[in-house]
Protein backbone atom coordinates (compact mmCIF):
# COMPACT_ATOMS: atom_id res chain seq x y z
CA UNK A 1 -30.95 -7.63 -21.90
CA UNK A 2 -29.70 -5.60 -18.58
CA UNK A 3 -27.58 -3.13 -19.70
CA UNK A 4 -24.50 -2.85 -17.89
CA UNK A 5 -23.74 0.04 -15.57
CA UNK A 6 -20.34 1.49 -15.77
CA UNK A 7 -18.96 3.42 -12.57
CA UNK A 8 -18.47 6.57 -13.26
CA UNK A 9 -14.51 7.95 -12.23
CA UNK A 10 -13.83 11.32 -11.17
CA UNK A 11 -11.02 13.20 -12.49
CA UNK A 12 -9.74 16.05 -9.73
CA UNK A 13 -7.16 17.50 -11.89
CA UNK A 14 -9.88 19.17 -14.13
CA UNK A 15 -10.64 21.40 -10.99
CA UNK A 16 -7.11 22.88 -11.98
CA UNK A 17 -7.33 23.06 -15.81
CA UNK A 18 -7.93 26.92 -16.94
CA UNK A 19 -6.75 28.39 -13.53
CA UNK A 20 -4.27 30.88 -13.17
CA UNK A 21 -0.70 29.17 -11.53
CA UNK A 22 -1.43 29.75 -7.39
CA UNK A 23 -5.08 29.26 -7.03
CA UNK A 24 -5.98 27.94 -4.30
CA UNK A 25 -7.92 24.25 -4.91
CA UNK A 26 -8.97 21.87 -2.90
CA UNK A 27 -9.11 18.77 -4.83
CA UNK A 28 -9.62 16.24 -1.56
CA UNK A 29 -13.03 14.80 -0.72
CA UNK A 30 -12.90 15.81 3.32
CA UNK A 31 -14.82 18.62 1.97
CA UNK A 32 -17.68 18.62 5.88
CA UNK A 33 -14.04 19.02 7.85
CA UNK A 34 -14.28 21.80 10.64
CA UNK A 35 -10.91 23.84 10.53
CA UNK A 36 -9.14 23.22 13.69
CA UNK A 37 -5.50 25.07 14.73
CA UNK A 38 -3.09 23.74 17.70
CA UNK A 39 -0.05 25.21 18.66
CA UNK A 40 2.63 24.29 20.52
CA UNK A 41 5.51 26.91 21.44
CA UNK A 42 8.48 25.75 23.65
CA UNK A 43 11.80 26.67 24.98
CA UNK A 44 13.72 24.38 26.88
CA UNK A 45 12.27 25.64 30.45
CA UNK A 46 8.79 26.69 29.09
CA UNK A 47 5.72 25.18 27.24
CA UNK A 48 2.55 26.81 25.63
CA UNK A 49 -0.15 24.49 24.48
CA UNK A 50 -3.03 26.47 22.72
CA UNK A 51 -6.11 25.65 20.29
CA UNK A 52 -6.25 28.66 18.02
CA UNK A 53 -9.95 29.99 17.59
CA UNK A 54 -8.76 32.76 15.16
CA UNK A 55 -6.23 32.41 12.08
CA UNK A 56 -5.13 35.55 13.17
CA UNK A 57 -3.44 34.55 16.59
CA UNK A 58 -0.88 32.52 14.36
CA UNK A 59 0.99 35.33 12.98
CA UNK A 60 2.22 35.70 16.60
CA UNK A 61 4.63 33.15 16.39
CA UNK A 62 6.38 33.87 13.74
CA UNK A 63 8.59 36.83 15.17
CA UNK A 64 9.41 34.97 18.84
CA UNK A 65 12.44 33.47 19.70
CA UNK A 66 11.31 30.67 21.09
CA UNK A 67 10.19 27.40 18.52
CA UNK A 68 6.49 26.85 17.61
CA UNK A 69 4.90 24.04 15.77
CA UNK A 70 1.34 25.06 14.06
CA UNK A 71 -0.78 22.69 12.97
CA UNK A 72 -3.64 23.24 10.68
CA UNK A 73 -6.47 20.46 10.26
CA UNK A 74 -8.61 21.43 7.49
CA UNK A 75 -7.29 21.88 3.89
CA UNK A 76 -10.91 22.76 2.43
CA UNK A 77 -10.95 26.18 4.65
CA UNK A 78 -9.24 27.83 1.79
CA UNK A 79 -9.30 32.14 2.93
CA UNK A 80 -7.81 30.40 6.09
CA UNK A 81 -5.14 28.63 4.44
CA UNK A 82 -4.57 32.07 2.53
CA UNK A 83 -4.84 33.97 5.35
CA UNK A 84 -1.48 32.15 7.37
CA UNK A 85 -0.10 31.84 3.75
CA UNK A 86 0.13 35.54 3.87
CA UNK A 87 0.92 36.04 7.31
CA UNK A 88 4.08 34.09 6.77
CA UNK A 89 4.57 35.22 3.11
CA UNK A 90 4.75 31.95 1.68
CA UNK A 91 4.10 31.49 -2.25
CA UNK A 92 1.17 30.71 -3.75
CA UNK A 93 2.22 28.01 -5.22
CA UNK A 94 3.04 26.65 -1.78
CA UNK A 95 -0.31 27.37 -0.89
CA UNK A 96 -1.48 25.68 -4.42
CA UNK A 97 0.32 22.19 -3.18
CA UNK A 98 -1.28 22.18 0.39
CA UNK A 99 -4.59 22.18 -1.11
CA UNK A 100 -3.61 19.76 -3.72
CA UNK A 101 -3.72 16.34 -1.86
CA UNK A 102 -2.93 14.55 -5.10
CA UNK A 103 0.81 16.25 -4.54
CA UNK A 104 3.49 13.89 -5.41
CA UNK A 105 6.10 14.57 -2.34
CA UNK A 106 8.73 16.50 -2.88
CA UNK A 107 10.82 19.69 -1.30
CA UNK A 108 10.85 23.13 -2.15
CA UNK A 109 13.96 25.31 -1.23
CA UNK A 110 12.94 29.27 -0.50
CA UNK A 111 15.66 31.76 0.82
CA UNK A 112 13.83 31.64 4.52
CA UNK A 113 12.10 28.40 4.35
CA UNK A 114 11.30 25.35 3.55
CA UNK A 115 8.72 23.31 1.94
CA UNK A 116 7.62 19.75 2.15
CA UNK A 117 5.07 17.43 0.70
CA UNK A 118 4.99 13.49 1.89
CA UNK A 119 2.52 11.02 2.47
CA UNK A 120 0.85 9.97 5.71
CA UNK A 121 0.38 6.52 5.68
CA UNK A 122 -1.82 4.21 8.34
CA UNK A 123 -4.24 1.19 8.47
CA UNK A 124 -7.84 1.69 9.10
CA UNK A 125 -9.75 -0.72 11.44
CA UNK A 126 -10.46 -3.27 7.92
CA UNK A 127 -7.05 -3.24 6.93
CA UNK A 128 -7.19 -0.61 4.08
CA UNK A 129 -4.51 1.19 3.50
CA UNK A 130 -5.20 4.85 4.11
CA UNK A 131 -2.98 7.86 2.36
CA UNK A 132 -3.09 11.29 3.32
CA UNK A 133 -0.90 14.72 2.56
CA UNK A 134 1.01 16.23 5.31
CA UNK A 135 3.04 19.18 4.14
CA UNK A 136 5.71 20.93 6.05
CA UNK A 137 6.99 24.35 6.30
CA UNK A 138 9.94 25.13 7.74
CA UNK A 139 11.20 28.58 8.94
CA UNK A 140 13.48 30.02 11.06
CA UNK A 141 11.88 29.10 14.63
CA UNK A 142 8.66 27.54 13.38
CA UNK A 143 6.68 24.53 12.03
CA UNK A 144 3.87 24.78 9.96
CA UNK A 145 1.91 21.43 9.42
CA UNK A 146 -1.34 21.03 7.43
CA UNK A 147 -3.35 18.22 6.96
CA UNK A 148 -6.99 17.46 5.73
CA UNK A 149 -8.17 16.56 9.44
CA UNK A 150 -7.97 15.50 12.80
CA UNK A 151 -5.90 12.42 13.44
CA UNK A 152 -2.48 11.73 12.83
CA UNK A 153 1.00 9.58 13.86
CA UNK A 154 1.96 12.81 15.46
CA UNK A 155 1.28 11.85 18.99
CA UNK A 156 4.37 10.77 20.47
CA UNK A 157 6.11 13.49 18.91
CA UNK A 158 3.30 16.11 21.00
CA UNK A 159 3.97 13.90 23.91
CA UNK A 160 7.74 14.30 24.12
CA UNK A 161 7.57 18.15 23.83
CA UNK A 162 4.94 18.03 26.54
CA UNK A 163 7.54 16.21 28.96
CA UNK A 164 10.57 17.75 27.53
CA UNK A 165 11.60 14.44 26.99
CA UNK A 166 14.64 13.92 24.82
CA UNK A 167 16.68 16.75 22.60
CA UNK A 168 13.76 18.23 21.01
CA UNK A 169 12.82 21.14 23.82
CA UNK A 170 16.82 21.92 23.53
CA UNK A 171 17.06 22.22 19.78
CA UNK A 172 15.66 24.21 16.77
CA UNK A 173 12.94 24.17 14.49
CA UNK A 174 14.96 22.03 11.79
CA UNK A 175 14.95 19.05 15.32
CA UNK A 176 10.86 19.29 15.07
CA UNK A 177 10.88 18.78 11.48
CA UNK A 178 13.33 15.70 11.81
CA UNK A 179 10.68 14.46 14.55
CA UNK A 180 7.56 15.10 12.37
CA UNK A 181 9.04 13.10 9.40
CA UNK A 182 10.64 10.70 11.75
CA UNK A 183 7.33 9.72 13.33
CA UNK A 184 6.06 9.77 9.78
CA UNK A 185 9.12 7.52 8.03
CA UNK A 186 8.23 5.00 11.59
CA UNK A 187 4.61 4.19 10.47
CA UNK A 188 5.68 3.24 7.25
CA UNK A 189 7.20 -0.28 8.97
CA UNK A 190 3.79 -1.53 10.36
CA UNK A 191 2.81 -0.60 7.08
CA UNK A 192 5.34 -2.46 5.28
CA UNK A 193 4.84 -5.40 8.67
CA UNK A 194 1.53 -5.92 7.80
CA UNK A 195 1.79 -5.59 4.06
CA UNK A 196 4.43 -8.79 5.03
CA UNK A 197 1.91 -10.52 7.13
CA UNK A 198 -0.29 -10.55 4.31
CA UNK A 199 1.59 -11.67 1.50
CA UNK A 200 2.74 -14.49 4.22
CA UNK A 201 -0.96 -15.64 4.74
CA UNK A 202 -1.63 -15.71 0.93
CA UNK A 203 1.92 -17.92 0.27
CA UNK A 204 0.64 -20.26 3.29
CA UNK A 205 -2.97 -21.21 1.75
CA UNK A 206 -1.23 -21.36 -1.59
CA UNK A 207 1.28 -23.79 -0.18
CA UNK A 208 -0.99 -25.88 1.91
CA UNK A 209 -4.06 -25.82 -0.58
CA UNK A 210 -6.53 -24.37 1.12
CA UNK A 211 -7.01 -21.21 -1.55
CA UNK A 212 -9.70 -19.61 -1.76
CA UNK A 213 -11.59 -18.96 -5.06
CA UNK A 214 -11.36 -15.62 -5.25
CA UNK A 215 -7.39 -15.39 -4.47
CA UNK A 216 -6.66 -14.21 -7.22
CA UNK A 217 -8.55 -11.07 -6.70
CA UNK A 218 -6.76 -10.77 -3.13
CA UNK A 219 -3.64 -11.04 -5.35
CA UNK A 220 -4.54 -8.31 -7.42
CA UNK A 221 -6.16 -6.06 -4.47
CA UNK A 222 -2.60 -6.43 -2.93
CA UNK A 223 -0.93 -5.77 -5.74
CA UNK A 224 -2.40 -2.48 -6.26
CA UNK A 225 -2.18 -1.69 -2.47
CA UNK A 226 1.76 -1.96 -2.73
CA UNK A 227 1.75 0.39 -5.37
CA UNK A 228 0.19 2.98 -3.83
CA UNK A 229 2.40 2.89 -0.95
CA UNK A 230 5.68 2.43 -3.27
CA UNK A 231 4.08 5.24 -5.29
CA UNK A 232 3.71 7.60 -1.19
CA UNK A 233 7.02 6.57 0.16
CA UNK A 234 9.74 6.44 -2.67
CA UNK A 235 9.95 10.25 -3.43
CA UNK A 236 10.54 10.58 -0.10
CA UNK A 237 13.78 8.91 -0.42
CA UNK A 238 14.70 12.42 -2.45
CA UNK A 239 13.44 14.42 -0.37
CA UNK A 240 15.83 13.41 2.41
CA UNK A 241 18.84 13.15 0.52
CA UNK A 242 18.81 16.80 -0.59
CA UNK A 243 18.12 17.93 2.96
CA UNK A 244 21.02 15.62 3.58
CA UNK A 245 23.78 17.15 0.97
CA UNK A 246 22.00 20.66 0.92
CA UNK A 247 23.45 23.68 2.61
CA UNK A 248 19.95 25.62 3.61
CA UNK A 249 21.21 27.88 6.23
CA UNK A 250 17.64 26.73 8.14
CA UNK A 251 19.31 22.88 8.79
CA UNK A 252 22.06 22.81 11.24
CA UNK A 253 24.89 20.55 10.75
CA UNK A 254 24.11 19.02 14.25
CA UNK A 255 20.62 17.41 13.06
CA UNK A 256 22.10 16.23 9.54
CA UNK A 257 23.05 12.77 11.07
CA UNK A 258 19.31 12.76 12.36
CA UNK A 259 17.83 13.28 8.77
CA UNK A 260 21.20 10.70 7.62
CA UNK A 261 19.41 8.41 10.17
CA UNK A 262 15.57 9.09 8.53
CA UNK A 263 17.07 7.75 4.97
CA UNK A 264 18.06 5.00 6.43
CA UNK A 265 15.28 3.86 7.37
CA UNK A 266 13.87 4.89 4.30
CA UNK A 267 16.15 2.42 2.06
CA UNK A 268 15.15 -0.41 4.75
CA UNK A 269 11.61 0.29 3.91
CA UNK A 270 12.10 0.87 -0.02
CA UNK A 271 13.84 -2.67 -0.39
CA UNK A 272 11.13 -4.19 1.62
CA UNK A 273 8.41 -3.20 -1.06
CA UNK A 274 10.73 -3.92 -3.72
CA UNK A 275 10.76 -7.90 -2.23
CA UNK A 276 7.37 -7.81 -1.27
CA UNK A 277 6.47 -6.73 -5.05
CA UNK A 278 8.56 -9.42 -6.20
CA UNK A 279 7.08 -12.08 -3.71
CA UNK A 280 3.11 -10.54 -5.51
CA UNK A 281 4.26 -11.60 -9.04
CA UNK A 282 5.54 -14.76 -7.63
CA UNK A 283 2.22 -15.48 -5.80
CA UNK A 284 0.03 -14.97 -8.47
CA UNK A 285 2.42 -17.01 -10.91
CA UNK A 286 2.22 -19.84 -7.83
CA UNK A 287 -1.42 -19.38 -8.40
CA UNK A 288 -1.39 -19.76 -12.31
CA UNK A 289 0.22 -22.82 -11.57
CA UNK A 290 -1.60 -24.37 -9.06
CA UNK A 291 -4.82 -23.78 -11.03
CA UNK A 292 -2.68 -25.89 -14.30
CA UNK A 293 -1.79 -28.93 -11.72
CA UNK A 294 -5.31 -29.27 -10.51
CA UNK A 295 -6.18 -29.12 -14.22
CA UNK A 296 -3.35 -31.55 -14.96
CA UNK A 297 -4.14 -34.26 -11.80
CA UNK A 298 -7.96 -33.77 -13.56
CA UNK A 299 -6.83 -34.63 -17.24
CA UNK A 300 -4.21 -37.99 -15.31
CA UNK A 301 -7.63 -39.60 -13.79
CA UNK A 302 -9.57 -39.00 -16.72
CA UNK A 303 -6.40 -40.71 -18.90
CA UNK A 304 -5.78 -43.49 -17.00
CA UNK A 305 -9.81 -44.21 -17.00
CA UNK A 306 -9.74 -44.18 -20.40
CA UNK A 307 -6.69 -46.30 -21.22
CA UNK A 308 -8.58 -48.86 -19.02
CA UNK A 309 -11.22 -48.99 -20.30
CA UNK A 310 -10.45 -48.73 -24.39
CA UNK A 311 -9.41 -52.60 -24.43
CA UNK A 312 -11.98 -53.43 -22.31
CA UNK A 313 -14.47 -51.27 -24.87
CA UNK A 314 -12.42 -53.32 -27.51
CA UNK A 315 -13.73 -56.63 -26.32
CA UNK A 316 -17.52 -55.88 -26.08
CA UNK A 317 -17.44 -54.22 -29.24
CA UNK A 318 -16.62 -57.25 -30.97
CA UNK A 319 -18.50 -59.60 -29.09
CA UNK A 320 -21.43 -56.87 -29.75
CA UNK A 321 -20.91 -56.86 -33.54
CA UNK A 322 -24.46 -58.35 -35.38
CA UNK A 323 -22.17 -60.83 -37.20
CA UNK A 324 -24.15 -64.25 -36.60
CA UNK A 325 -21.44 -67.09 -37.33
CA UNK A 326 -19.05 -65.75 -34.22
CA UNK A 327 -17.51 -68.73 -32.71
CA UNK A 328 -17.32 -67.63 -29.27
CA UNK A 329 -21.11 -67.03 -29.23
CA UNK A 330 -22.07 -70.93 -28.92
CA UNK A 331 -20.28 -71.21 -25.88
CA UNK A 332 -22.35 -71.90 -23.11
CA UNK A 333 -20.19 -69.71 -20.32
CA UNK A 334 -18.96 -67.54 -22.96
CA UNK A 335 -20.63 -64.70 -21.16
CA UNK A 336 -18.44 -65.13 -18.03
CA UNK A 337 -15.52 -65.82 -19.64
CA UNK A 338 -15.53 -62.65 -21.59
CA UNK A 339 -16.04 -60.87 -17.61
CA UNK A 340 -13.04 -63.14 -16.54
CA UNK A 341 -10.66 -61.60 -19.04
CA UNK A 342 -11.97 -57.86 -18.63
CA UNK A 343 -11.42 -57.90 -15.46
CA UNK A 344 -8.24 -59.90 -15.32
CA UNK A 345 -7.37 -57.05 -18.03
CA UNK A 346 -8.50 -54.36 -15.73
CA UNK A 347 -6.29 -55.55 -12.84
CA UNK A 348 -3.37 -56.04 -15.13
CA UNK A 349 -3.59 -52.73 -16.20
CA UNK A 350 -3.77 -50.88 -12.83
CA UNK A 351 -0.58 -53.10 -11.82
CA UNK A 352 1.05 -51.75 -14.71
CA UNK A 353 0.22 -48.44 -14.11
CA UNK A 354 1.18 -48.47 -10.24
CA UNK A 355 4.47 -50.02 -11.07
CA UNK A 356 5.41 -47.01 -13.75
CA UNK A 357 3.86 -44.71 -10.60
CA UNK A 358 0.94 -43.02 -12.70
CA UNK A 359 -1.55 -43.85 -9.98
């Protein structure tokens, strides 16, 4: 007999167990990822774009008065991620969650800046929902992103400070973090769009019949796949409202009806995967009982055959009987007139069963 092979699962939170609070480990599996540093730093007249070669040239930015978003692609490059950790003194426990992609979001409040964890959330070319860590620090007059690599929803907000279009050339740092999470929160509704799409398809071949045999596994796949994104995008919901009702001297009062705006949206998107969850237990309870009516329509044509054909059985089982005075046996059309009344019977009976409406 084949034995069974069993996949083995990896667990990345044993890379943590036995190290000392702050070290730095990468627990993602972009592990081949080159590091790669961009820079923007913009006043409301001026605009320098820049790929950094060295980790170095960051620490630059921190002291100018003008606002600077750094991004970092590359969370495995950990003396790198140590090295701007230190340039702009940030805790090692930060610097523990950037590395830590299995971060549940959430916001850190230091006395000169601020730090963020959310989820990145987009659809790869098969329609697999893909999750990835973005976290945010927020200082004085700069933006520090890092992600794991290259490619993000951050390209309209590049292209507005590029053409100065809009307020956020003419605002501060706490603007560009309103805009990062903004473009962030805006993703989540072709998420939660096709998410609906999906759940729509499933109803429709449900409704019209024309399920597949496997649905139920689709049921379950999507299932799981609104989890995950309930699981990415409902911290969030936190998150905002603190920045919301806090008093961090790095948030202006101006942008608080931006980030008012960004929970918003949030609730719109939360009560969308709280219906959409519903709608999964619904489909897969449709399903249940689709399966019992085929079953049911199956067990109606095998009764009605039956009830047709017991007094028909009936009648040839006495006529069959080795008894050898039977009246009716002498009968020289006997044979025919036993067929006359079966199938007189038979019609009877399907007469009676279309007028009670069982057929």
């Amino acid at each position: 007999m084949k034995k069974k092979t069993v996949k083995k699962r990896t667990h990345n939170y044993k890379k943590h167990i036995g190290k000392a609070p702050g070290t730095l480990v990468y627990t993602g599996k972009k592990t081949e990822k080159q590091l790669h540093i961009e820079s923007f730093d913009y006043t409301k007249e001026t605009l320098k774009e820049n790929v950094l070669t060295n980790i170095e040239d960051a620490k630059s930015y921190k002291e100018t008065d003008s606002v600077t978003w750094i991004n970092i692609d590359g969370l495995n490059s950990l003396s790198e991620i140590e090295s701007i950790g230190k340039q702009y003194e940030l805790h090692p426990l930060v610097l523990e969650d950037i590395v830590n992609t299995t971060q549940r979001p959430k916001i850190d409040e230091y006395d000169d800046y601020l730090f963020i964890v959310l989820k990145m959330l987009y659809y790869d070319t098969d329609e697999n929902v893909v999750i990835e860590q973005v976290s945010l620090v927020l200082g004085k007059n700069y933006v520090l992103s890092f992600q794991e690599s290259e490619g993000d929803v951050f390209d309209t907000v590049r292209e507005r400070i590029r053409l100065g279009n809009g307020r956020i050339r003419g605002l501060k740092s706490d603007y560009l973090l309103y805009a990062l999470i903004d473009a962030v929160v805006d993703h989540y509704f072709s998420i939660i769009e096709t998410l609906g799409n999906k759940i729509e398809d499933l109803e429709n071949d449900l409704f019209e019949g024309h399920a597949k045999d496997n649905i139920n596994i689709e049921v379950q796949q999507l299932k799981r796949e609104i989890l995950k994104v309930r699981r990415a995008i409902f911290p969030l919901r936190e998150i905002i409202n603190r920045i919301e009702k806090g008093e961090h001297p790095l948030i202006y009062k101006r942008t608080i009806t931006y980030y008012r705006d960004i929970y918003d949206h949030l609730i719109q998107v939360s009560e969308n995967i709280d219906i959409y969850r519903e709608m999964i237990w619904s489909l897969m309870d449709m399903y249940m009982s689709t399966i019992s009516n085929r079953m049911n329509e199956v067990m109606k044509v095998l009764t009605i055959m039956s009830s047709i054909f017991i007094p028909l059985t009936f009648l040839a089982g006495i006529y069959g009987m080795n008894f050898e005075y039977i009246p009716e046996l002498n009968y020289h059309n006997g044979y025919f007139i036993l067929l006359g009344v079966m199938f007189v019977m038979f019609i009877l009976m399907l007469f009676y069963f279309k007028r009670k409406k069982w057929l």
